[in-house]
C-alpha atoms as a PDB file:
ATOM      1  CA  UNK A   1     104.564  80.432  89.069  1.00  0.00           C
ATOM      2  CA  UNK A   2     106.530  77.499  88.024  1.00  0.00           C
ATOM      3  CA  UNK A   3     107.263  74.788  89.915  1.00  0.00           C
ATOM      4  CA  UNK A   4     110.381  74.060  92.564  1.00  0.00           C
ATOM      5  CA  UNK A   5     114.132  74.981  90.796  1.00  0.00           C
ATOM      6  CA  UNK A   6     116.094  72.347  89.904  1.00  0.00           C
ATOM      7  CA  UNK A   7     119.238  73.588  91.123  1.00  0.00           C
ATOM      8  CA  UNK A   8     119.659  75.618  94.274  1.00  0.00           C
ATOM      9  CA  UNK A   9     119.794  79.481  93.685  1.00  0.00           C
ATOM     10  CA  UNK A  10     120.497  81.726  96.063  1.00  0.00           C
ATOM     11  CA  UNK A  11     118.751  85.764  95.833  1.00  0.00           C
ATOM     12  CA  UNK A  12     119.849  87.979  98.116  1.00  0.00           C
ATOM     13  CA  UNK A  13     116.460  90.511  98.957  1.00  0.00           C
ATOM     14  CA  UNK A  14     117.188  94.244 100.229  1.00  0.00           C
ATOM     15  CA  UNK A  15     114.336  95.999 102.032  1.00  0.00           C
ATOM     16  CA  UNK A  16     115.556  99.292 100.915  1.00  0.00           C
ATOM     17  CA  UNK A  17     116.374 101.941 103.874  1.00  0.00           C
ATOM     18  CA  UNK A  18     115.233 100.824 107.621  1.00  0.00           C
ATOM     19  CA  UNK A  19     115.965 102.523 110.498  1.00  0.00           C
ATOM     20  CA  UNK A  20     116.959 106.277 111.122  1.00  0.00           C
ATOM     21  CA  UNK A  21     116.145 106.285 107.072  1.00  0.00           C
ATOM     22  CA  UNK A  22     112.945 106.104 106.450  1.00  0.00           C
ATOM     23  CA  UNK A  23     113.517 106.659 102.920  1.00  0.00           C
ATOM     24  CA  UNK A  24     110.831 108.803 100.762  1.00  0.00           C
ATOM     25  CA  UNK A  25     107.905 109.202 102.565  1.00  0.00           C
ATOM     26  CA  UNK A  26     103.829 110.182 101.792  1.00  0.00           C
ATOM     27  CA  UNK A  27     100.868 110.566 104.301  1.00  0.00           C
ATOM     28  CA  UNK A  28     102.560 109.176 106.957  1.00  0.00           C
ATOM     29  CA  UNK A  29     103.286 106.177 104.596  1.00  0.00           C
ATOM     30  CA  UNK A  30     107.341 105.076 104.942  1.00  0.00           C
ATOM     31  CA  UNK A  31     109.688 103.829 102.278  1.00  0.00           C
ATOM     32  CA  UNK A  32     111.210 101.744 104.432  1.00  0.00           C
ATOM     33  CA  UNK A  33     107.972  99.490 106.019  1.00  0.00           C
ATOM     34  CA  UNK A  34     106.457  99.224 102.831  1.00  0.00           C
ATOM     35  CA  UNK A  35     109.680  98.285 101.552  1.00  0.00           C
ATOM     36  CA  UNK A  36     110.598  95.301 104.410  1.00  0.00           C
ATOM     37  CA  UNK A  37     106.845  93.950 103.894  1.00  0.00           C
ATOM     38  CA  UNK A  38     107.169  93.006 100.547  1.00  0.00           C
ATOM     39  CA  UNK A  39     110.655  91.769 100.613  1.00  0.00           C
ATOM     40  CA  UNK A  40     109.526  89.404 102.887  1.00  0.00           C
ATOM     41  CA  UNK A  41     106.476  88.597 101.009  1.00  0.00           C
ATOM     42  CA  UNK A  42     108.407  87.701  97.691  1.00  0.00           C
ATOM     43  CA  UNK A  43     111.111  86.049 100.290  1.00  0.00           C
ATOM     44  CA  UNK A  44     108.268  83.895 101.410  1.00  0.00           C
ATOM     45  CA  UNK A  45     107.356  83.018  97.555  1.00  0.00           C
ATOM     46  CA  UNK A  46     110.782  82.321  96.841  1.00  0.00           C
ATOM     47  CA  UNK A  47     112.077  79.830  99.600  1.00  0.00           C
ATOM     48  CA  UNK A  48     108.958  77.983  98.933  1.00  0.00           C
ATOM     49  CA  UNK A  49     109.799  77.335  95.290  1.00  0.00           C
ATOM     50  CA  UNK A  50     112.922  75.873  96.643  1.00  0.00           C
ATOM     51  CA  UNK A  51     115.388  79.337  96.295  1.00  0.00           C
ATOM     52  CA  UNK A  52     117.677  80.115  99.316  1.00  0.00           C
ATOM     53  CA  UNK A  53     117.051  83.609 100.218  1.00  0.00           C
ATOM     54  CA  UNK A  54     119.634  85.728 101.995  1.00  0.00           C
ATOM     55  CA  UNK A  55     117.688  88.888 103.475  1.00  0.00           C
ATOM     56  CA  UNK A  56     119.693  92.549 104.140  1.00  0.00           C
ATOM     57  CA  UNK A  57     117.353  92.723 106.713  1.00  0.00           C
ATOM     58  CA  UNK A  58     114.058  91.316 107.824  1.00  0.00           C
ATOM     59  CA  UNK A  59     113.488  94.039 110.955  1.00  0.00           C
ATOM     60  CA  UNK A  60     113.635  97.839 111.145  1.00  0.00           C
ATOM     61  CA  UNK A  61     116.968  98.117 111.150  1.00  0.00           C
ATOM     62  CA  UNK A  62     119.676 100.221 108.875  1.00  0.00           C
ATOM     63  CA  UNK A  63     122.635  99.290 107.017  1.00  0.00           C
ATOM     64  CA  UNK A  64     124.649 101.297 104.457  1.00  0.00           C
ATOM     65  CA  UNK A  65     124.386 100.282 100.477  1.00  0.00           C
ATOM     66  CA  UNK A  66     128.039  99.162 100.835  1.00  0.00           C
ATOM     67  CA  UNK A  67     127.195  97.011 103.894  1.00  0.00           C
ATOM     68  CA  UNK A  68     124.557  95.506 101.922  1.00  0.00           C
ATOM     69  CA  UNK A  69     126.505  95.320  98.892  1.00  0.00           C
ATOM     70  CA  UNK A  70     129.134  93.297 101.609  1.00  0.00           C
ATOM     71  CA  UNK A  71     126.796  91.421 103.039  1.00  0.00           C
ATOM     72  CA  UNK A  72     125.510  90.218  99.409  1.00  0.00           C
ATOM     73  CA  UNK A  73     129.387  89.594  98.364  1.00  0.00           C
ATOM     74  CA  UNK A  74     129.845  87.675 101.585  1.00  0.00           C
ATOM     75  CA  UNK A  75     126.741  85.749 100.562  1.00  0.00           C
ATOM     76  CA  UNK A  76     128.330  84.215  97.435  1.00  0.00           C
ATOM     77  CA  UNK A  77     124.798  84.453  96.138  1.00  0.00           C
ATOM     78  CA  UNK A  78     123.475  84.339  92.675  1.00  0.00           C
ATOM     79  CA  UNK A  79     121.065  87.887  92.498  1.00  0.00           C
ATOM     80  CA  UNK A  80     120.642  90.365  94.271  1.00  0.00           C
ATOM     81  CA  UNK A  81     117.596  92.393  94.232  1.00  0.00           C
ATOM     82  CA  UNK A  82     116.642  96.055  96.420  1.00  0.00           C
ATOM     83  CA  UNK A  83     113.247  96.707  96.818  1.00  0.00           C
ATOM     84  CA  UNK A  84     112.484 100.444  97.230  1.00  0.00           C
ATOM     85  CA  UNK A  85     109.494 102.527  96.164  1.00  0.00           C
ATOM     86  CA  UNK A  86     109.819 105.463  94.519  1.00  0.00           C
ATOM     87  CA  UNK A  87     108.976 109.457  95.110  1.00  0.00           C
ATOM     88  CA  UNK A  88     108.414 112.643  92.838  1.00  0.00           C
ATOM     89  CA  UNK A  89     108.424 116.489  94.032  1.00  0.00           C
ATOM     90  CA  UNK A  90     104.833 116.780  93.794  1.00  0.00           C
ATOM     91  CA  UNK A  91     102.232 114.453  95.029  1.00  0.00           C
ATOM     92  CA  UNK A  92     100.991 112.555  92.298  1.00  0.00           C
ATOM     93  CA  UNK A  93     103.004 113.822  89.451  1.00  0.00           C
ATOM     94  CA  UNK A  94     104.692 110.122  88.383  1.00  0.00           C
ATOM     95  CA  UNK A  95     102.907 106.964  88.187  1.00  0.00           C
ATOM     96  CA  UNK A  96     104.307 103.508  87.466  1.00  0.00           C
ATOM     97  CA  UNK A  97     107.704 101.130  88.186  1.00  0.00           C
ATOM     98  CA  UNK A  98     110.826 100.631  86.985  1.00  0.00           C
ATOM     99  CA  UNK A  99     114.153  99.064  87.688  1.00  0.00           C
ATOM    100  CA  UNK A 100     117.302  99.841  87.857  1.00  0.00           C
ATOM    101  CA  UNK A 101     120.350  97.609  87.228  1.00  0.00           C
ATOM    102  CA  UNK A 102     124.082  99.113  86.860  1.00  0.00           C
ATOM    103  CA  UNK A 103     124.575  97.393  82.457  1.00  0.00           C
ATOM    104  CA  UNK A 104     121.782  97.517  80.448  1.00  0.00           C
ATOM    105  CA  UNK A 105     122.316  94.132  79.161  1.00  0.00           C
ATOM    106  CA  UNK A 106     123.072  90.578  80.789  1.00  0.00           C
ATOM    107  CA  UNK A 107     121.151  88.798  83.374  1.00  0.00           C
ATOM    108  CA  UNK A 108     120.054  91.569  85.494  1.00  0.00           C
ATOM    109  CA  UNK A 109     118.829  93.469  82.830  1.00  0.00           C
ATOM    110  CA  UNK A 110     116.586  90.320  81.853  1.00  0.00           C
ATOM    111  CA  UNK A 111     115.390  89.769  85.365  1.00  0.00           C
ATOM    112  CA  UNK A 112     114.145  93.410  85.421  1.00  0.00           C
ATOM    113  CA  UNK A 113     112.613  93.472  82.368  1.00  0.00           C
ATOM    114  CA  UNK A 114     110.335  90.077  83.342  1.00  0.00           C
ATOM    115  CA  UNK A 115     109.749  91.520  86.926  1.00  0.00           C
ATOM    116  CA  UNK A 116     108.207  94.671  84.861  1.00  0.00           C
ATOM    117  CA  UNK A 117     106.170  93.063  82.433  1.00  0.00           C
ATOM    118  CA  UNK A 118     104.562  91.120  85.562  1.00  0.00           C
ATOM    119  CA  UNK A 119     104.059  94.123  87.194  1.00  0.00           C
ATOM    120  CA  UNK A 120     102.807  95.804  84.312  1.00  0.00           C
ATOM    121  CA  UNK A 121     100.288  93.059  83.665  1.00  0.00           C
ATOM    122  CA  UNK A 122      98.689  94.097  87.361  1.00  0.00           C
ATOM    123  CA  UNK A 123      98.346  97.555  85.921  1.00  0.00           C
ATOM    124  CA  UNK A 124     101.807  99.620  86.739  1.00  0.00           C
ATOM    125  CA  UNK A 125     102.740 101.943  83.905  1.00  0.00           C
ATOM    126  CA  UNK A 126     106.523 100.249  83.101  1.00  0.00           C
ATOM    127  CA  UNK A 127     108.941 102.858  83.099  1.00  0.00           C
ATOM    128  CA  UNK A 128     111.525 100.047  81.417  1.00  0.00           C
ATOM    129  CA  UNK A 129     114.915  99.188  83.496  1.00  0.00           C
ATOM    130  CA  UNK A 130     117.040 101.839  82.916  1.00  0.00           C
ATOM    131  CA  UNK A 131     120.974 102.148  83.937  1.00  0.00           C
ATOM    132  CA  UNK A 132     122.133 103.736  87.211  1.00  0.00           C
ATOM    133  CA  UNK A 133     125.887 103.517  87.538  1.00  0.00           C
ATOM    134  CA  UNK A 134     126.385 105.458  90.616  1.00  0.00           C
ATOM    135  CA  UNK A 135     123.767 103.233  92.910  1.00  0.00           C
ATOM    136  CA  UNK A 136     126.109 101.312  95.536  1.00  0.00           C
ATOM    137  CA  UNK A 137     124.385  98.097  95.578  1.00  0.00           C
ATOM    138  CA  UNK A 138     124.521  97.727  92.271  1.00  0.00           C
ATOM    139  CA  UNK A 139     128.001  98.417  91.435  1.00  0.00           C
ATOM    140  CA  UNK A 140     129.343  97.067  94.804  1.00  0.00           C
ATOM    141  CA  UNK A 141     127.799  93.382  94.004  1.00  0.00           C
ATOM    142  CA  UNK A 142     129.550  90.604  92.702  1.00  0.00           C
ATOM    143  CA  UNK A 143     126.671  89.055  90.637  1.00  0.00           C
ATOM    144  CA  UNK A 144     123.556  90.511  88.868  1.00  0.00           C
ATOM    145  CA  UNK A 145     122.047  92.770  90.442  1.00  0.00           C
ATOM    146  CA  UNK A 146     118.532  95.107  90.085  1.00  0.00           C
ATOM    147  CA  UNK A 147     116.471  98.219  92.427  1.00  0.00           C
ATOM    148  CA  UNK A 148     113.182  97.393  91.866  1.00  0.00           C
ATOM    149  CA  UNK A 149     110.700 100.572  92.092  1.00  0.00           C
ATOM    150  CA  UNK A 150     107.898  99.233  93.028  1.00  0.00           C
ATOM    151  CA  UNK A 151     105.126 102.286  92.020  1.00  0.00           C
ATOM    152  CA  UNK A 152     105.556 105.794  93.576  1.00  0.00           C
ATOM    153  CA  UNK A 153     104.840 106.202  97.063  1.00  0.00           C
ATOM    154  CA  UNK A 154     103.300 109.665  96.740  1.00  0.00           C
ATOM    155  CA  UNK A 155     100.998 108.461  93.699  1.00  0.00           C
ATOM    156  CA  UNK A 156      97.174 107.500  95.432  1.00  0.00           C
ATOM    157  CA  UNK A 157      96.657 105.069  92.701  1.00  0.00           C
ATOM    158  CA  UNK A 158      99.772 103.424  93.044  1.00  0.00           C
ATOM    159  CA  UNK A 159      99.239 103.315  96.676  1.00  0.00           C
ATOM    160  CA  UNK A 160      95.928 101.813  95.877  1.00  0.00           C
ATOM    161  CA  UNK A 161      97.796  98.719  93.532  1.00  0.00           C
ATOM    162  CA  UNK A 162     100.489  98.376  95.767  1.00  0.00           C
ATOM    163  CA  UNK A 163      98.036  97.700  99.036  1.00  0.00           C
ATOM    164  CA  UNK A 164      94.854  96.529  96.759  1.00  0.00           C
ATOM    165  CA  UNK A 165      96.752  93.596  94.850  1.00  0.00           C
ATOM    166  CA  UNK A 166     100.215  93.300  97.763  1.00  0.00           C
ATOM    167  CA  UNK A 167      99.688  89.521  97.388  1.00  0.00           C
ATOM    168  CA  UNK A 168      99.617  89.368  93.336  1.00  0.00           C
ATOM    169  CA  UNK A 169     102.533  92.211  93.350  1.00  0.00           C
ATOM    170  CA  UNK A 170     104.659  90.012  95.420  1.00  0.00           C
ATOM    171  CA  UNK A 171     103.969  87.187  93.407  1.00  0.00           C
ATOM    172  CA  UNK A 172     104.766  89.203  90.116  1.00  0.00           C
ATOM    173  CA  UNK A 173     108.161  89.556  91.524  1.00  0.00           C
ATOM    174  CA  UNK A 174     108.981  86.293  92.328  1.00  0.00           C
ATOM    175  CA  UNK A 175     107.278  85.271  88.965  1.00  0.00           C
ATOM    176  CA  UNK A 176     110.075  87.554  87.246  1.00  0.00           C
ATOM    177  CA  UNK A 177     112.941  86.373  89.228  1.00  0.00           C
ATOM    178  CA  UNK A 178     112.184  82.797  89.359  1.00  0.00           C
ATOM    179  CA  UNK A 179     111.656  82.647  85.378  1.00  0.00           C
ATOM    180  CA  UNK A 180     114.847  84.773  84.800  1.00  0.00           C
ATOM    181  CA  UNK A 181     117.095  81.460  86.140  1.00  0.00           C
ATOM    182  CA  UNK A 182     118.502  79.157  83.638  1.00  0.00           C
END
């Protein structure tokens, strides 16, 4: 990780779904928790590194994308990044991350493409950052902004990364947003 930011950034995180929405779901395993606990892992990173971190939410709670997106906006912040995990029709049919960003090209696109290669060095398959036009937080949002997938949630081995190595994933992340800021 390198050292404390010169100038003060400030990322907003998005535990994606919360709530009633417990987003995709596996085993009894839920979107939403897994979601929320690294969010506020790689929150935790960032802060101390010297990054102001605005947080959609930090309990079990639910908010719309657009509220999000709002809240964000309202934020004036720098990035904004959604962490979700992702889901297939069949049980271990996809393996891997990607991210998502709404253009290809620019600062989010750069962000997502170091967050991958970090995770991809802990042993995710990197499905690239690909463009999703239609997502509301990222076409709501005033500055850069990326979905992370953090592995499939109805992939074993993915399960077994995500909970095996949870402290070097959320260190990954904050690896790949930290080094993304000029």
């Amino acid at each position: 990780m390198i050292g404390a930011i010169p100038m003060a950034y400030t990322i907003v995180l998005d535990a994606g779904h919360g709530g009633a929405n417990p987003g995709a779901t596996y085993n009894g395993r839920q979107e939403k928790t897994d979601a929320l606990n690294l969010t506020l892992a790689v929150g935790r990173l960032l802060e101390n590194a010297g990054v102001n971190v605005v947080y959609t939410r930090t309990s079990d709670i639910y908010d719309s994308p657009a509220r999000k997106a709002e809240k964000a906006n309202e934020s004036g912040a720098d990035y904004f990044v959604s962490i979700h995990r992702n889901s297939s029709v069949y049980p271990n049919q996809y393996t891997g991350i990607e991210s998502l960003v709404y253009n290809r090209y620019g600062d989010a696109a750069r962000m997502a493409e170091n967050i991958n290669e970090n995770l991809q060095a802990l042993g995710f398959i990197n499905h690239g950052v690909n463009e999703r036009t239609n997502l509301v937080v990222l076409n709501r949002t005033q500055m850069p902004a990326l979905l992370i997938e953090a592995g499939f949630i109805n992939n074993d081995s993915d399960n077994a990364l995500f909970d095996n190595r949870f402290d070097e994933l959320a260190q990954a992340i904050a690896d790949g947003i930290l080094d993304s800021l000029p």
